[in-house]
C-alpha atoms as a PDB file:
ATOM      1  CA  UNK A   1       0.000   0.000   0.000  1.00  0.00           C
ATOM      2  CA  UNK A   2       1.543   3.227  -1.209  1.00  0.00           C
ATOM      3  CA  UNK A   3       2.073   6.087   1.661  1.00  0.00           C
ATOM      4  CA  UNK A   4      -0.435   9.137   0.970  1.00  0.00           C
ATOM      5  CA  UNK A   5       1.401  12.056  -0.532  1.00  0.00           C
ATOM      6  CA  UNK A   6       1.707  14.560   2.189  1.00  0.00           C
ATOM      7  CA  UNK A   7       2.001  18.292   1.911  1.00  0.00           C
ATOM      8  CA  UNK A   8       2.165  20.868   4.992  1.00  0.00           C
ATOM      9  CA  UNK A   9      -0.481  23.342   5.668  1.00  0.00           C
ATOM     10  CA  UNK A  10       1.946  26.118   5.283  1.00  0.00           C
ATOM     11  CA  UNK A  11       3.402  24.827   2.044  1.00  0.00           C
ATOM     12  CA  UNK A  12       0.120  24.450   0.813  1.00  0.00           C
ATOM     13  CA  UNK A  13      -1.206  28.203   1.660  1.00  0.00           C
ATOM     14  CA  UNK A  14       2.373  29.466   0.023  1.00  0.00           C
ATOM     15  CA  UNK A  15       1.258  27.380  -2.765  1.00  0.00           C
ATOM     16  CA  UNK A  16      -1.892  29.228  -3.244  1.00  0.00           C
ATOM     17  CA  UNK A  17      -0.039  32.255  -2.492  1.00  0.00           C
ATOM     18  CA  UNK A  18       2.053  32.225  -5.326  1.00  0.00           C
ATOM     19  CA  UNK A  19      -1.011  30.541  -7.457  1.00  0.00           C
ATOM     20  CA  UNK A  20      -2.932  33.960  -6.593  1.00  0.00           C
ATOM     21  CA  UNK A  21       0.506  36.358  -6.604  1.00  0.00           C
ATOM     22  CA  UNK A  22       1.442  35.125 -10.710  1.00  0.00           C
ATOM     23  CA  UNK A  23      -2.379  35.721 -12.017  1.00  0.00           C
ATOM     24  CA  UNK A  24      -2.588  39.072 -10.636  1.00  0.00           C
ATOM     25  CA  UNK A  25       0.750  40.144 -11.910  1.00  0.00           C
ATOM     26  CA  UNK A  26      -0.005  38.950 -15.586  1.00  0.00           C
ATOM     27  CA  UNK A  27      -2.433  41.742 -15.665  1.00  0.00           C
ATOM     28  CA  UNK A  28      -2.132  45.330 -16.516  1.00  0.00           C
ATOM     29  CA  UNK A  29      -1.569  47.589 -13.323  1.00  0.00           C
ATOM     30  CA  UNK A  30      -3.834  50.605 -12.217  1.00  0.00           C
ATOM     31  CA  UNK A  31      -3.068  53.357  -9.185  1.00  0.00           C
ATOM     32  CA  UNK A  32      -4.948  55.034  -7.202  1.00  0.00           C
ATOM     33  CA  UNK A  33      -4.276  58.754  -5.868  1.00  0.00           C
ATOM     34  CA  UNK A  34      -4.996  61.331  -3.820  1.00  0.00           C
ATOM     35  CA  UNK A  35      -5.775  65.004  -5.167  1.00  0.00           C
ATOM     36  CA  UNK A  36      -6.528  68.470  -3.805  1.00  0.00           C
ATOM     37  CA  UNK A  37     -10.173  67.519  -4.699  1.00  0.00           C
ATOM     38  CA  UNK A  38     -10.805  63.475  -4.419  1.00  0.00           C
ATOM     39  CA  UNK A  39      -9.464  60.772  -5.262  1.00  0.00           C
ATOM     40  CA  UNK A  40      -8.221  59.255  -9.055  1.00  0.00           C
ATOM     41  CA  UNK A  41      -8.586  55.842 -10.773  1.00  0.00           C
ATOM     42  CA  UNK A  42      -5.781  55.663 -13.645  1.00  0.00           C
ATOM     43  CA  UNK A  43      -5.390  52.499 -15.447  1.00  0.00           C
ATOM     44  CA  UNK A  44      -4.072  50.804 -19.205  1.00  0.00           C
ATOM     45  CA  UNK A  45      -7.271  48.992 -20.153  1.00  0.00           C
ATOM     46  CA  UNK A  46      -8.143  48.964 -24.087  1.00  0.00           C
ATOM     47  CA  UNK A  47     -11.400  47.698 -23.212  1.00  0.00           C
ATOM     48  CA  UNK A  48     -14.218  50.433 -23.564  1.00  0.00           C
ATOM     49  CA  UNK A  49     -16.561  47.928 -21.686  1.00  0.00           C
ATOM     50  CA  UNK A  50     -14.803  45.971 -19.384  1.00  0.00           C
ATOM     51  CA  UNK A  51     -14.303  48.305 -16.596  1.00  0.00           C
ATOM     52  CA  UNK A  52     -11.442  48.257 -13.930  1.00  0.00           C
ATOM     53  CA  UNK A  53     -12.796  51.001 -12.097  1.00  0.00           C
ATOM     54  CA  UNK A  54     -16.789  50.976 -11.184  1.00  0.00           C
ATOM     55  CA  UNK A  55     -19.057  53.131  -8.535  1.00  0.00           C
ATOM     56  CA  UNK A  56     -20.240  51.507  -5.433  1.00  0.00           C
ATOM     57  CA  UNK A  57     -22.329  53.986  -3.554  1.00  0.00           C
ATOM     58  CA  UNK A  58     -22.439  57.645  -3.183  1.00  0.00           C
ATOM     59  CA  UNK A  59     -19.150  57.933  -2.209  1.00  0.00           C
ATOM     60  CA  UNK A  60     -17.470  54.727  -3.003  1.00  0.00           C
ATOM     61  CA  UNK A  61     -15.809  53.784  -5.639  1.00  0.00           C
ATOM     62  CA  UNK A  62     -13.788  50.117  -6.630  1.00  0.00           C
ATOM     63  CA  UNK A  63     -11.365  49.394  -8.629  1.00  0.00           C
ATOM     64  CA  UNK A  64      -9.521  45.924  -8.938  1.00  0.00           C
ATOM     65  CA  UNK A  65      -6.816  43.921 -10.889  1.00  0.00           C
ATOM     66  CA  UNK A  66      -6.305  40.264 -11.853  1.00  0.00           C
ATOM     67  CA  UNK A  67      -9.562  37.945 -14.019  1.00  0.00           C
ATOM     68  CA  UNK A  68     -11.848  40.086 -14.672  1.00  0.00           C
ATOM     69  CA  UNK A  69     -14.743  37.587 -14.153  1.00  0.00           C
ATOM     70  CA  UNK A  70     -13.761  37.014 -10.441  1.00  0.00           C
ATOM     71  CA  UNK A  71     -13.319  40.431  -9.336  1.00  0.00           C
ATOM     72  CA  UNK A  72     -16.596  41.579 -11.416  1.00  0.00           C
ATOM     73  CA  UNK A  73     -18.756  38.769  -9.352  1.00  0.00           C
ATOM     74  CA  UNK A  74     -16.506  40.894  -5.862  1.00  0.00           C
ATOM     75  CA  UNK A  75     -18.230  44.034  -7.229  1.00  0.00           C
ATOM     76  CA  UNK A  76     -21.822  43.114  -8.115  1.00  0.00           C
ATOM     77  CA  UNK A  77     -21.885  42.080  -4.508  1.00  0.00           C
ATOM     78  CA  UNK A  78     -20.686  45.299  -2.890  1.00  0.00           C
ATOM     79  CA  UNK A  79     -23.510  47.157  -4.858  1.00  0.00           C
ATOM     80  CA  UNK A  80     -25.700  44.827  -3.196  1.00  0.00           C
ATOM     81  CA  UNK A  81     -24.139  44.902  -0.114  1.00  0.00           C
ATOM     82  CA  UNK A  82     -24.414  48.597  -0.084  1.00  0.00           C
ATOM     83  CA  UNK A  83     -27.719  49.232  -1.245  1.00  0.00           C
ATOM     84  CA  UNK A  84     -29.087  46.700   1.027  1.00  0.00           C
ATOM     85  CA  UNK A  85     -27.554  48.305   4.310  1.00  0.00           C
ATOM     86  CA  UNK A  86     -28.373  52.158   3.014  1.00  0.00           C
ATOM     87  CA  UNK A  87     -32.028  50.861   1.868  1.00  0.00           C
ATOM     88  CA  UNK A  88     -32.344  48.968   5.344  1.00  0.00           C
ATOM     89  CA  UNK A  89     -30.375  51.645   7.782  1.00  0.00           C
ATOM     90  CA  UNK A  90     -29.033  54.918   6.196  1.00  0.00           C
ATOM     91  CA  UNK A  91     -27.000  56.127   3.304  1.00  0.00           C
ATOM     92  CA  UNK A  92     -24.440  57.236   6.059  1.00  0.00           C
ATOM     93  CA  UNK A  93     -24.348  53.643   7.038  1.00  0.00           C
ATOM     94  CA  UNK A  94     -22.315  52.689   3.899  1.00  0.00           C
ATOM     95  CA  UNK A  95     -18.878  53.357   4.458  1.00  0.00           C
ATOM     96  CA  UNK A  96     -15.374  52.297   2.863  1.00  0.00           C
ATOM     97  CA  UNK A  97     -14.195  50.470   5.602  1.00  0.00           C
ATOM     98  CA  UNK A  98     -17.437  48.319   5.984  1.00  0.00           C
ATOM     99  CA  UNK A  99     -17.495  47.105   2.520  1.00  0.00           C
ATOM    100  CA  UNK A 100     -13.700  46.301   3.080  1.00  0.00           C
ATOM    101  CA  UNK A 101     -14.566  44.181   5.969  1.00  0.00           C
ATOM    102  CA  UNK A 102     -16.731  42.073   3.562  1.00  0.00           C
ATOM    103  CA  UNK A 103     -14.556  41.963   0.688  1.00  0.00           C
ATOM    104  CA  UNK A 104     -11.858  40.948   3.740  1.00  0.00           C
ATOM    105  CA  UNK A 105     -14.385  38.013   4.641  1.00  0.00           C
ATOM    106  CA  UNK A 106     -15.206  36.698   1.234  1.00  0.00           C
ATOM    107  CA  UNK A 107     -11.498  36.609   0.257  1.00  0.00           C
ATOM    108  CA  UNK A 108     -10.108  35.262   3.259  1.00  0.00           C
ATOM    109  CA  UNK A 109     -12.613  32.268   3.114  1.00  0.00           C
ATOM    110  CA  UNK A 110     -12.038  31.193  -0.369  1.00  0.00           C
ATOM    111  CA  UNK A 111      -8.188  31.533   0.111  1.00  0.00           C
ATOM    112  CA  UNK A 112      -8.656  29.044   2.650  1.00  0.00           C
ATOM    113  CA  UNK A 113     -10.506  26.869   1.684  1.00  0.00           C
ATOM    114  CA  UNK A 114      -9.169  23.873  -0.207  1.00  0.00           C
ATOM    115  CA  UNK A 115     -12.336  23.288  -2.247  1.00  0.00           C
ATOM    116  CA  UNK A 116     -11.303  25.892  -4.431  1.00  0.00           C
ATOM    117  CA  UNK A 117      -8.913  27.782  -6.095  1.00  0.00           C
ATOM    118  CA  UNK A 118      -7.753  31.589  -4.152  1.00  0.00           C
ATOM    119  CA  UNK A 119      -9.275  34.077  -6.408  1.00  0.00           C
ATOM    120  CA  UNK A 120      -6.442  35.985  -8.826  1.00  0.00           C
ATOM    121  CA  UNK A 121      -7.448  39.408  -7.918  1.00  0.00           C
ATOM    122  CA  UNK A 122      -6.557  42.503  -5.831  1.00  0.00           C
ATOM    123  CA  UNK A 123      -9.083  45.183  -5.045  1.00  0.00           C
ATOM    124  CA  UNK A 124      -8.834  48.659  -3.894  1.00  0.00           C
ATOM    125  CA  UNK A 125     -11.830  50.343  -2.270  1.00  0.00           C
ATOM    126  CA  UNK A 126     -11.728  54.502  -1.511  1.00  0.00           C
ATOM    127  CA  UNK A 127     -14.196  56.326  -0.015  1.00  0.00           C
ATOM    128  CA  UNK A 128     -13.525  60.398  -0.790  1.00  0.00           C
ATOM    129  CA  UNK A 129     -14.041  62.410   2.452  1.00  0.00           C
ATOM    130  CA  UNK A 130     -15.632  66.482   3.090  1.00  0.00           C
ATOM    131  CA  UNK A 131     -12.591  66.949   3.362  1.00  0.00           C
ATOM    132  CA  UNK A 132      -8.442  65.125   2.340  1.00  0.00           C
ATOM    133  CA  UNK A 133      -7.679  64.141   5.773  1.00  0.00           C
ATOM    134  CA  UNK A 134     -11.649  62.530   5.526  1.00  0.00           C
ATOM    135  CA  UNK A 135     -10.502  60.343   1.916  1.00  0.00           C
ATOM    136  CA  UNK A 136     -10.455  56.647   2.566  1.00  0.00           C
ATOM    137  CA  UNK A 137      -8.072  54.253   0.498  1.00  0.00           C
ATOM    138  CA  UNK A 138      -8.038  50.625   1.149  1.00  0.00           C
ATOM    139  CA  UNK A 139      -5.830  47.296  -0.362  1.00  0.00           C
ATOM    140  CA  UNK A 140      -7.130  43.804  -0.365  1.00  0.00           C
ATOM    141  CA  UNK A 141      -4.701  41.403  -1.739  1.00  0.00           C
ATOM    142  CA  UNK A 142      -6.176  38.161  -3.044  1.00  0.00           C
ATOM    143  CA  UNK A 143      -5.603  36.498   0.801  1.00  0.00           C
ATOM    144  CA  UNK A 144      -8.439  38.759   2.306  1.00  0.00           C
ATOM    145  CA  UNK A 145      -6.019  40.952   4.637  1.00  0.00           C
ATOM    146  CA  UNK A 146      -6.943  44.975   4.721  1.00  0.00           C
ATOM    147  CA  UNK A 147      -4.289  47.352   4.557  1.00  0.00           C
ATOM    148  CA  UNK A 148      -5.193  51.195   4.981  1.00  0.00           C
ATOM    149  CA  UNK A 149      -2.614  53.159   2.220  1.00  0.00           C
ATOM    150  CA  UNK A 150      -2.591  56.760   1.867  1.00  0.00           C
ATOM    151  CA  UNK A 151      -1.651  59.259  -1.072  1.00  0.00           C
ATOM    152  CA  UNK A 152      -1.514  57.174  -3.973  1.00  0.00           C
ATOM    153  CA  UNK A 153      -1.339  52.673  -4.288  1.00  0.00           C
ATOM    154  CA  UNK A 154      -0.807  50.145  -7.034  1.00  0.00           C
ATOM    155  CA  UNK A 155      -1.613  47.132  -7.778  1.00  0.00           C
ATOM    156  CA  UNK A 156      -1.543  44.172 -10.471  1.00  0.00           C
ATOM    157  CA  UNK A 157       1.481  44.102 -13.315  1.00  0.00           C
ATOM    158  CA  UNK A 158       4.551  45.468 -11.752  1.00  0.00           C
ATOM    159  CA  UNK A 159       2.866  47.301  -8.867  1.00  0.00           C
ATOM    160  CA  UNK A 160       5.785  46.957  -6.294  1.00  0.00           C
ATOM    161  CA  UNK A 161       7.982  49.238  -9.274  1.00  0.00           C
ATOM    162  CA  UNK A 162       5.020  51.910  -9.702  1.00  0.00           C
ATOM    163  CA  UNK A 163       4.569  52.152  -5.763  1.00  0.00           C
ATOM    164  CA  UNK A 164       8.120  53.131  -5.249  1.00  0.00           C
ATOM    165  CA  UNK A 165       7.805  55.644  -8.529  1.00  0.00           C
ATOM    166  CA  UNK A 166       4.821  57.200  -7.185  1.00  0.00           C
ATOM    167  CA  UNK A 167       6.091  57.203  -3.045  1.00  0.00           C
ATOM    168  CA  UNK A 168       8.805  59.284  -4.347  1.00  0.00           C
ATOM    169  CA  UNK A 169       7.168  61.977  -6.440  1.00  0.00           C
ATOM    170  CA  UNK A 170       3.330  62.253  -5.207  1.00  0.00           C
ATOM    171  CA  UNK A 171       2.635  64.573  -2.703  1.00  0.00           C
ATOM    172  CA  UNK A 172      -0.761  66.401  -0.657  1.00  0.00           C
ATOM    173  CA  UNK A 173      -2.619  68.870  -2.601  1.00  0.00           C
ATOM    174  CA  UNK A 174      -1.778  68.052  -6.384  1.00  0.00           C
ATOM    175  CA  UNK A 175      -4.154  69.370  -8.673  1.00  0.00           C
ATOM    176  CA  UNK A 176      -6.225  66.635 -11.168  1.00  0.00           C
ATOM    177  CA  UNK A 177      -4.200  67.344 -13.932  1.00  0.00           C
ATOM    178  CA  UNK A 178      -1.014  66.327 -12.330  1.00  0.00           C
ATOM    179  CA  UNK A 179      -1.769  63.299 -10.250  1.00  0.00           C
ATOM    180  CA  UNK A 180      -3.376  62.323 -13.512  1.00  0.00           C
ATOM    181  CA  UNK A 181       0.046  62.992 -15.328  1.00  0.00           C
ATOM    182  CA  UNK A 182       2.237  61.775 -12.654  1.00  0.00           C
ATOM    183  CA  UNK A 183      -0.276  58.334 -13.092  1.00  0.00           C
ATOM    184  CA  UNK A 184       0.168  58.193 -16.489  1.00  0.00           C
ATOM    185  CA  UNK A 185       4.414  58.675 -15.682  1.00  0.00           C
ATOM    186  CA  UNK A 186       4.230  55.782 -13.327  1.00  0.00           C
ATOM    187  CA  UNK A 187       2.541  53.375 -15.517  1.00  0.00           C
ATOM    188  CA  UNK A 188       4.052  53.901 -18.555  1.00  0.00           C
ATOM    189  CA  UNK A 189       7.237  52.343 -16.941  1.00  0.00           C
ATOM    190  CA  UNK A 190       8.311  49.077 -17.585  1.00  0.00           C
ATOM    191  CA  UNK A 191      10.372  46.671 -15.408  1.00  0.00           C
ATOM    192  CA  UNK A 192      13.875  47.334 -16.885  1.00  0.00           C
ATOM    193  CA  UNK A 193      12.857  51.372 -16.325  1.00  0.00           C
ATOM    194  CA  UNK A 194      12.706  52.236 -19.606  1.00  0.00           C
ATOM    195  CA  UNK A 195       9.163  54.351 -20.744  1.00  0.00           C
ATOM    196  CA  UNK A 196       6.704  53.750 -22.996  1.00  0.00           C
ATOM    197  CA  UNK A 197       3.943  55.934 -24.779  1.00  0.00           C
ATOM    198  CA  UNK A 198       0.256  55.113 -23.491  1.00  0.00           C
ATOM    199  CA  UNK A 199      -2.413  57.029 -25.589  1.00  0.00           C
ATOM    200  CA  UNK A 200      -5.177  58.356 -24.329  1.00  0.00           C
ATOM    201  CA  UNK A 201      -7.673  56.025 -26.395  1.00  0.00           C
ATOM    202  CA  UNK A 202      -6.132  52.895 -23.989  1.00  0.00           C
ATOM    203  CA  UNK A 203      -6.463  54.728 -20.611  1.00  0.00           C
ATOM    204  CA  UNK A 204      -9.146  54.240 -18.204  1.00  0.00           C
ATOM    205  CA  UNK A 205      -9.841  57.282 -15.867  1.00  0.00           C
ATOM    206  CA  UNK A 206     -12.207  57.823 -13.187  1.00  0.00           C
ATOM    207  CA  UNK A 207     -12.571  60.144 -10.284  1.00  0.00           C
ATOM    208  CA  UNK A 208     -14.687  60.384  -6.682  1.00  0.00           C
ATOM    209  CA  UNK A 209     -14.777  64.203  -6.913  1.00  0.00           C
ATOM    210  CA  UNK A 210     -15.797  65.722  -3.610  1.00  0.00           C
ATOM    211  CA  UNK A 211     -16.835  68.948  -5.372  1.00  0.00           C
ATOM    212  CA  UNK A 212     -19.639  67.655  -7.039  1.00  0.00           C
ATOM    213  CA  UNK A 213     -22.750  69.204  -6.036  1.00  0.00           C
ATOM    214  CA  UNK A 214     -24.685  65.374  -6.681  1.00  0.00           C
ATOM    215  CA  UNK A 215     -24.302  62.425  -3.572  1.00  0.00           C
ATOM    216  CA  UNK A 216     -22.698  60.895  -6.343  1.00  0.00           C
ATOM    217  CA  UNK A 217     -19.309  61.440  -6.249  1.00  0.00           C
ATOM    218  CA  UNK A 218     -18.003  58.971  -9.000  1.00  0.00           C
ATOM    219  CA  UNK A 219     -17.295  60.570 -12.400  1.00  0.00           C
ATOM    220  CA  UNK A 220     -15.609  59.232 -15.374  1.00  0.00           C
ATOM    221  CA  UNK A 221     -13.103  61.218 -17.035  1.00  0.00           C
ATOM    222  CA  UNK A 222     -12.715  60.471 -21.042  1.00  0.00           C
ATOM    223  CA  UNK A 223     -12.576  62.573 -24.372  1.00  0.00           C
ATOM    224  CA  UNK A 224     -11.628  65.786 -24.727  1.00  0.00           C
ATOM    225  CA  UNK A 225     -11.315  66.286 -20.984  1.00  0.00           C
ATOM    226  CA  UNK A 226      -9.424  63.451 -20.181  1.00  0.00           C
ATOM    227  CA  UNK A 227      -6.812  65.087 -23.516  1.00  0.00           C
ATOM    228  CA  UNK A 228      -6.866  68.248 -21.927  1.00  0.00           C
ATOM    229  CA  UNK A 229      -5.760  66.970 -18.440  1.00  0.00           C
ATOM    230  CA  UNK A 230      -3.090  65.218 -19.961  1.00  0.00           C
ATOM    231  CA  UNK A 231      -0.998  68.504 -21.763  1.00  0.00           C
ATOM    232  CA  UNK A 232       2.087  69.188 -20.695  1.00  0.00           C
ATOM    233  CA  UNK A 233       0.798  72.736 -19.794  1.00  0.00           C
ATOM    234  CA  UNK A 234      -0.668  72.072 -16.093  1.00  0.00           C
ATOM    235  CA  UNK A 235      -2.167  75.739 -15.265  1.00  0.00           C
ATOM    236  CA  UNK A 236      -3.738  76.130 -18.619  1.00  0.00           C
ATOM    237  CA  UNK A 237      -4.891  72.225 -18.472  1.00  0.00           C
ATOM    238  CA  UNK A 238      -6.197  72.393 -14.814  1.00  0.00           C
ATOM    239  CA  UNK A 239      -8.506  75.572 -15.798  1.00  0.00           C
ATOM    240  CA  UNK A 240     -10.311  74.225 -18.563  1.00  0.00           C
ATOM    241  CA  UNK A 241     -11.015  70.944 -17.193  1.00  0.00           C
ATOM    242  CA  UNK A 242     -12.444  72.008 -14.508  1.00  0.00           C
ATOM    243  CA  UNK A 243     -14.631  74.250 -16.745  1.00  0.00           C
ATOM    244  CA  UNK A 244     -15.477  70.562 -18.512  1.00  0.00           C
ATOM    245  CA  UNK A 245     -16.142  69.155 -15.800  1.00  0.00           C
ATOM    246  CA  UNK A 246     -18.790  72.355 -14.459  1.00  0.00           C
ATOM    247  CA  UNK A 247     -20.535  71.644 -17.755  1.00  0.00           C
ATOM    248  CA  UNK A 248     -21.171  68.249 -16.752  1.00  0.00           C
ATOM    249  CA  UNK A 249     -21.630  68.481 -13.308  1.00  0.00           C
ATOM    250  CA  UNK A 250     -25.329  67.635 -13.786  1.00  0.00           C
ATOM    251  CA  UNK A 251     -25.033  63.888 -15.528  1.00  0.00           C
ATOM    252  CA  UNK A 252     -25.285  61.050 -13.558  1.00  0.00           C
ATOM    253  CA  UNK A 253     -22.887  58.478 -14.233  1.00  0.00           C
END
């Protein structure tokens, strides 16, 4: 009678570890950042209708790397989540760090279970404050652990690279138009350091603006706004974005 193949429960977990760790990094990376005004969602994605970045509530927005199918069922269920609790308490009810604790809950538990495979994703969930010292950023690697970041975060591709690029050069109170830039900057940068051009057409922006007059904070940026915000001339760029972005203040996203 052969001897059952044995493997330890921490070699297994690193197993899954690394299973989870190479999916997410074959993706393309996206950052998140802090502005004078809210909070941005930069990302590569040539996909006009696959979205990396998506609104959860009022305030909330998601935005998540790795298979897009897994991470899409992640954010159907937040929108549930979060309707059900503002529906059943109030809107106030719905917070960042709430919806974190489920994502947290959900991940953990199919990490650890051996029934099925750890989910190849790695979400971020921000909540923009009244105020920058209110702005909410949150990490949940594919193991279902929470870590609270602040100013700007990457994740999927070469995130670890982009991190250290933006840690060095972000800082409190940039306008839109250069955290968008500095994105761009940071994820046009490929693993040996060299840069590469990424056009406009293949960029997917989003912002929780806290300016906006609407509960709904979540905007996306595209078009002739999102061209204008990316000229090299910031003061002249920052003014008439912001005059796009009056214009269409009123449409719901």
């Amino acid at each position: 009678m052969s001897t059952p193949f044995y493997v330890s429960p921490q070699q297994a977990m690193a197993d899954r570890a690394e299973y989870a760790r190479k999916g997410i990094a074959r993706g393309r990376s996206l950052v998140v950042l802090q502005y004078a005004d809210g909070i941005v969602f930069v990302g590569e994605n040539p996909s006009r209708a696959l979205h990396k970045f998506s609104e959860i509530y009022d305030r909330i927005g998601f935005a998540a790397a790795g298979k897009y199918n897994e991470y899409e069922n992640l954010r159907i269920g937040g929108v549930r989540y979060a309707d059900l609790r503002g529906y059943t308490y109030d809107r106030g009810d719905v917070t960042a760090r709430g919806l974190a604790n489920v994502y947290a809950q959900t991940l953990g538990t199919i990490f650890s279970s051996a029934a099925e495979k750890p989910y190849e994703v790695e979400l971020v969930v921000a909540e923009v404050g009244e105020t920058p010292e209110g702005d909410q950023i949150y990490r949940l690697p594919h193991d279902g652990s929470i870590v609270d970041e602040h100013g700007s975060v990457a994740v999927g591709g070469n995130a670890e690279q982009i991190s250290s690029y933006l840690d060095q050069r972000h800082q409190d109170g940039m306008t839109l138009a250069e955290a968008l830039r500095l994105a761009v900057q940071a994820l046009s940068r490929d693993t040996n350091g060299s840069e590469r051009e990424i056009p406009a057409e293949r960029l997917e922006v989003a912002v929780l603006d806290r300016t906006r007059p609407q509960k709904r904070k979540f905007k996306r940026i595209s078009g002739r706004q999102l061209g204008r915000l990316l000229e090299a001339d910031g003061a002249t760029t920052a003014s008439e974005a912001e005059a796009d972005a009056a214009a269409e203040a009123s449409d719901d996203e």
